[in-house]
N, C-alpha and C. Protein backbone atom coordinates (compact mmCIF):
# COMPACT_ATOMS: atom_id res chain seq x y z
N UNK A 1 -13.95 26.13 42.84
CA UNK A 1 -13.76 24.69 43.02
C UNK A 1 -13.13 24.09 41.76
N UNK A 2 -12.09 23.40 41.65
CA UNK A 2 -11.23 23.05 41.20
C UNK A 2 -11.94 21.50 40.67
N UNK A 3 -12.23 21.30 39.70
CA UNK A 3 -13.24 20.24 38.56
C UNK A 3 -11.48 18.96 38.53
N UNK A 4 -11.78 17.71 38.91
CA UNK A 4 -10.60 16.75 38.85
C UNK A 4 -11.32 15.90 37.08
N UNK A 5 -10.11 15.95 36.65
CA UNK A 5 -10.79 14.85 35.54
C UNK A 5 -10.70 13.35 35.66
N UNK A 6 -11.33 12.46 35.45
CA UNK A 6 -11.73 11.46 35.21
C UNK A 6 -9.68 10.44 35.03
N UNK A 7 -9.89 9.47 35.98
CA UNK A 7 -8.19 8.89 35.65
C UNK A 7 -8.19 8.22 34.31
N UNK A 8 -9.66 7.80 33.65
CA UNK A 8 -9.16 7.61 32.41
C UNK A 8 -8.59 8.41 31.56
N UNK A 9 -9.18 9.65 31.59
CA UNK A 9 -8.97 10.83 30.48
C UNK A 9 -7.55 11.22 31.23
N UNK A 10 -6.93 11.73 31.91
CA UNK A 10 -6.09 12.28 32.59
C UNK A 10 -4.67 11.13 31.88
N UNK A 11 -4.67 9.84 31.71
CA UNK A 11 -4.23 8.96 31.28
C UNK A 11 -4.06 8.23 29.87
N UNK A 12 -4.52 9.16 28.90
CA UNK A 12 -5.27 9.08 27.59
C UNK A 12 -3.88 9.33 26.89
N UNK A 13 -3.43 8.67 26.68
CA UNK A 13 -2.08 9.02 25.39
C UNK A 13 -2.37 10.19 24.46
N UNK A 14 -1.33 11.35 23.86
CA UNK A 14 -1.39 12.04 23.05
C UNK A 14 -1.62 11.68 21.60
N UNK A 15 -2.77 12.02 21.01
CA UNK A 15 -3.01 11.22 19.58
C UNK A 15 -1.72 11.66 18.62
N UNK A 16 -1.65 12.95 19.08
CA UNK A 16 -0.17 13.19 17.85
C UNK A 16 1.00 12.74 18.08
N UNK A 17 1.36 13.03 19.48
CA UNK A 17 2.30 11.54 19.67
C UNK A 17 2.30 10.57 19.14
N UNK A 18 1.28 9.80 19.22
CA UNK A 18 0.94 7.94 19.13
C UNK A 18 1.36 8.12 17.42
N UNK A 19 0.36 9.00 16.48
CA UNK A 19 0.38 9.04 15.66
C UNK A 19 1.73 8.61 14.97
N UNK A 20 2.56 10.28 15.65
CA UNK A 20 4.08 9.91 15.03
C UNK A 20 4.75 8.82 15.59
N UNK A 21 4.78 8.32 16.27
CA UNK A 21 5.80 7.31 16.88
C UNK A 21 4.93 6.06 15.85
N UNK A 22 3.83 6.25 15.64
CA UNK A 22 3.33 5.24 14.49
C UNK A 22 4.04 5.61 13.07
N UNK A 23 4.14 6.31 12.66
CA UNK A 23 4.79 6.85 11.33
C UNK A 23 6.25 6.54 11.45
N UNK A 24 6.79 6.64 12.12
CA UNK A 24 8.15 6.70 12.69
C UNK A 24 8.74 5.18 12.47
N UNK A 25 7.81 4.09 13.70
CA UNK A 25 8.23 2.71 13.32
C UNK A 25 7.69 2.82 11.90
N UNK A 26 6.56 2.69 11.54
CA UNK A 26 6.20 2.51 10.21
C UNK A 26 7.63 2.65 9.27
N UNK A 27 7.76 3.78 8.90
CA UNK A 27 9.37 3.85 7.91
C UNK A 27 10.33 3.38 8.18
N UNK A 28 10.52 3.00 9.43
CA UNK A 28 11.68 1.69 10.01
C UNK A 28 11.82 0.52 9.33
N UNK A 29 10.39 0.22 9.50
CA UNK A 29 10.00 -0.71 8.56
C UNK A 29 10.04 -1.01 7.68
N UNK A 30 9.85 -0.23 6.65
CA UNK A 30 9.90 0.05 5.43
C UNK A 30 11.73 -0.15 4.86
N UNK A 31 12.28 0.94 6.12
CA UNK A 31 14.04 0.74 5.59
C UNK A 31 14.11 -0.50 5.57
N UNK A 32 14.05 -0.93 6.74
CA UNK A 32 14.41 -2.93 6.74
C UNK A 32 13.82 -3.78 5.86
N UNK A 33 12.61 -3.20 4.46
CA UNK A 33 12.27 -4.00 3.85
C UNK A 33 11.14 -4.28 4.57
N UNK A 34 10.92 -4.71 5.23
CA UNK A 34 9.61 -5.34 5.96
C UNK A 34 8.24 -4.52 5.66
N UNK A 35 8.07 -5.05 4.95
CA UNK A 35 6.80 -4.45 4.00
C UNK A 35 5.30 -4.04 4.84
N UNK A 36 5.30 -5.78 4.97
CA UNK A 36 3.65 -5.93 5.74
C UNK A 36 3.69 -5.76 7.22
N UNK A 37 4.87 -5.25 7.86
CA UNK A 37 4.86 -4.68 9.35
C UNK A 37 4.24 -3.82 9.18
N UNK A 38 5.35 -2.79 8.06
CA UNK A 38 5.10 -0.85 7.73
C UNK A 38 3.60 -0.76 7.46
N UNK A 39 3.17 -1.98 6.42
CA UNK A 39 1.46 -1.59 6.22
C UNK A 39 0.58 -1.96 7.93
N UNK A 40 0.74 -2.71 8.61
CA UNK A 40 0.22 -3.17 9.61
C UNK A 40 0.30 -2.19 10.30
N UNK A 41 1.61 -1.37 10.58
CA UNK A 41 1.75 -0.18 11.58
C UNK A 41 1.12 0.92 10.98
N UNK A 42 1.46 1.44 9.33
CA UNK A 42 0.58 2.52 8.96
C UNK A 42 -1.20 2.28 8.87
N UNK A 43 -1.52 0.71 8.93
CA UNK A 43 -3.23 0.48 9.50
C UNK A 43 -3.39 1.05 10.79
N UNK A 44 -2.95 0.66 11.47
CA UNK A 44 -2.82 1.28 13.08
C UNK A 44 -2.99 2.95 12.86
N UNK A 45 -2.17 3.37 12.54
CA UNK A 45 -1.90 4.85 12.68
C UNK A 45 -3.24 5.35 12.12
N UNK A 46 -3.60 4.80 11.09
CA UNK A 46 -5.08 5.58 10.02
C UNK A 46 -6.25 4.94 11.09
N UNK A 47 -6.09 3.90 12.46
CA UNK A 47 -7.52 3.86 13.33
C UNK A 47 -6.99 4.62 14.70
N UNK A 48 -6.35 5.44 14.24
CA UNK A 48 -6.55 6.36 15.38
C UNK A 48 -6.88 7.91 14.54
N UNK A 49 -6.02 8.15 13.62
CA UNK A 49 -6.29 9.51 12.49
C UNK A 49 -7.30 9.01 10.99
N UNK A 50 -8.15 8.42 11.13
CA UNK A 50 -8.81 7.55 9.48
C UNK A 50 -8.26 8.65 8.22
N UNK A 51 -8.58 9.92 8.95
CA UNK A 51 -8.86 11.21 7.48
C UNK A 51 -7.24 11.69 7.31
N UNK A 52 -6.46 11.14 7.28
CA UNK A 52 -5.16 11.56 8.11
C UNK A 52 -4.37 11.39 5.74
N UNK A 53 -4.37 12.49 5.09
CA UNK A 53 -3.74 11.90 3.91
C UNK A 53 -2.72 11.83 3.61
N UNK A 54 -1.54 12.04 4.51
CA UNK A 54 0.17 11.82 4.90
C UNK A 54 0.15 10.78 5.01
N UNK A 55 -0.46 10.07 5.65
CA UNK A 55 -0.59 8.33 6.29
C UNK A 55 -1.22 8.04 5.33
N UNK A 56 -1.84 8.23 4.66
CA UNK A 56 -2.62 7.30 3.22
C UNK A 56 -1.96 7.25 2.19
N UNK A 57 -0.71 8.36 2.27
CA UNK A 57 0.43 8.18 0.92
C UNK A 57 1.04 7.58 1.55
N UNK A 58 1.45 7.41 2.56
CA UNK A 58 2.81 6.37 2.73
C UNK A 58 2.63 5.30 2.74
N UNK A 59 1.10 5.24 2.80
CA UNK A 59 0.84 3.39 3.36
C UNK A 59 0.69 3.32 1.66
N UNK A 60 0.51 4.52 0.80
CA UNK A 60 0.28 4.06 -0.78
C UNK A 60 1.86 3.99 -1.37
N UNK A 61 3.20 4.42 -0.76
CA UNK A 61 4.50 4.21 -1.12
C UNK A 61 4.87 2.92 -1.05
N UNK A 62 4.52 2.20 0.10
CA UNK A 62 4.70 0.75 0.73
C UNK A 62 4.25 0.07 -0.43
N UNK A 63 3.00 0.01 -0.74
CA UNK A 63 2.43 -0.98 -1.82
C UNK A 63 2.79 -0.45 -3.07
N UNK A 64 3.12 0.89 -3.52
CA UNK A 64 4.05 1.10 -4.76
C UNK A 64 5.67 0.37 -5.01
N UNK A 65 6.46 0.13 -3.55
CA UNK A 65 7.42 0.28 -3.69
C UNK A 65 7.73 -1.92 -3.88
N UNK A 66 6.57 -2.13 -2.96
CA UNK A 66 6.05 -3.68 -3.55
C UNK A 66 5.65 -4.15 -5.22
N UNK A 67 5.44 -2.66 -6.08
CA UNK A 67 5.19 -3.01 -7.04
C UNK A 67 3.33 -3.27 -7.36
N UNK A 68 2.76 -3.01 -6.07
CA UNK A 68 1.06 -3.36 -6.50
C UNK A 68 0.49 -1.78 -6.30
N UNK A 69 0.59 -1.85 -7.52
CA UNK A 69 0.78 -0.55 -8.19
C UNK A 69 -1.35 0.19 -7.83
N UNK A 70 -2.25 -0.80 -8.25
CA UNK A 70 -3.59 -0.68 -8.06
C UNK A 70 -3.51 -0.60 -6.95
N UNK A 71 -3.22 -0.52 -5.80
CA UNK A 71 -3.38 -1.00 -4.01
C UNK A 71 -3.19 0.50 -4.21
N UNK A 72 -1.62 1.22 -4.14
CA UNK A 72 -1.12 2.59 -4.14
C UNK A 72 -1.65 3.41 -4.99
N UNK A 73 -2.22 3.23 -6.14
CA UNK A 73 -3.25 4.04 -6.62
C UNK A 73 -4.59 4.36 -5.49
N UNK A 74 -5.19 3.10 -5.05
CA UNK A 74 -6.48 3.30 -4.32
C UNK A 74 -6.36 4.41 -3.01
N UNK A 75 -4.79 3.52 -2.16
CA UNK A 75 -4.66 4.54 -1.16
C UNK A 75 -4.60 5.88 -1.69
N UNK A 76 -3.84 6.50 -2.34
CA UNK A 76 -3.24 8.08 -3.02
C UNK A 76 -4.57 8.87 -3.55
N UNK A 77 -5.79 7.54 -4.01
CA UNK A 77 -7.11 8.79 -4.33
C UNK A 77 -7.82 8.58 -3.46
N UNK A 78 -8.10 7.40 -2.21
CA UNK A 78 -8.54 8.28 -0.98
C UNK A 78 -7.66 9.43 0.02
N UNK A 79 -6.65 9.39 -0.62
CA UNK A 79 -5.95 10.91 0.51
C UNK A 79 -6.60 12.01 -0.51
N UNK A 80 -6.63 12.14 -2.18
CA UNK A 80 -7.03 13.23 -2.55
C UNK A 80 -8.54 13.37 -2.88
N UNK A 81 -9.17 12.47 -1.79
CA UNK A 81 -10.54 12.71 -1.74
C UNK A 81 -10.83 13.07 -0.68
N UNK A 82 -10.13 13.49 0.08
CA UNK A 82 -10.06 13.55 2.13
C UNK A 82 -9.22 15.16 1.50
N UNK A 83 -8.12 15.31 0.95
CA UNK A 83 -7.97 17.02 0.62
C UNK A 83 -7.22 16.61 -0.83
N UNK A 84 -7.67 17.05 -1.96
CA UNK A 84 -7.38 17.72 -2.98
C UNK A 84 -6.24 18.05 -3.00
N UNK A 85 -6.17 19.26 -2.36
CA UNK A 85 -4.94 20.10 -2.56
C UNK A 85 -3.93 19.40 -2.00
N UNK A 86 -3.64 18.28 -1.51
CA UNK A 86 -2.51 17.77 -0.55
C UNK A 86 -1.16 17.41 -1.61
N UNK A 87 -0.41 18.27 -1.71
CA UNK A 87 0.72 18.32 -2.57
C UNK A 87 1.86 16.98 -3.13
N UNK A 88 1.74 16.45 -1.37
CA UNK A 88 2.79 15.32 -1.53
C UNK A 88 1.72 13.84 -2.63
N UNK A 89 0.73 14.01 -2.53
CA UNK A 89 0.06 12.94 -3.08
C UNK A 89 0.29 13.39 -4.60
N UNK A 90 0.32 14.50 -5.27
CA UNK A 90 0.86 14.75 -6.54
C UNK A 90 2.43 14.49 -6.76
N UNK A 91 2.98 14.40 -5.70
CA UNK A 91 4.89 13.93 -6.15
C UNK A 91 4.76 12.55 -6.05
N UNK A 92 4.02 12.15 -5.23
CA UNK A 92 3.44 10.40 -5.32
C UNK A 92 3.13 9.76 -6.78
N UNK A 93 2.17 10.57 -7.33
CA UNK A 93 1.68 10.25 -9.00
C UNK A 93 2.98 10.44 -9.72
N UNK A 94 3.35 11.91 -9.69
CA UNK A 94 5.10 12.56 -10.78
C UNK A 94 5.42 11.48 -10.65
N UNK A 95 6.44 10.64 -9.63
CA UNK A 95 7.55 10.23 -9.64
C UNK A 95 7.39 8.33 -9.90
């Protein structure tokens, strides 16, 4: 017997999809300048992934590239408190 799932679940958007197409506008954003969209869209993206530390540097590039330099610090050491080893958050600090 063949188990039907539920039309909510069956209907449930792909989180890694959503994710990227969130990342995606997000840096759109960002090209056009539009600062507090890119942060608004990379908020979005981190309440569907919270532990997500790709999305916690970029949303910490946005407020670096604004110049609020403490904001992009805070984001960049919660991504390397979620993983350590996450490489791009050290070219974040270098550069």
């Amino acid at each position: 017997m063949q188990r039907k799932l539920p039309e909510a679940i069956r209907n449930m958007p792909n989180l890694k999809e959503m994710r990227a197409v969130g990342i995606e506008l997000s840096a759109k954003k960002v090209l056009d300048e539009d600062y507090e969209e890119a942060k608004r869209l990379f908020a979005k993206v981190l309440e569907i992934s919270p532990n997500d530390a790709h999305v916690l540097c970029l949303l910490a590039n946005v407020f670096i590239i604004e110049g609020n330099f403490k904001k992009g610090e805070k984001w960049i050491n919660k991504a390397f408190s979620i993983n350590p080893d996450y490489s791009w958050a050290y070219h974040n600090i270098l550069t």
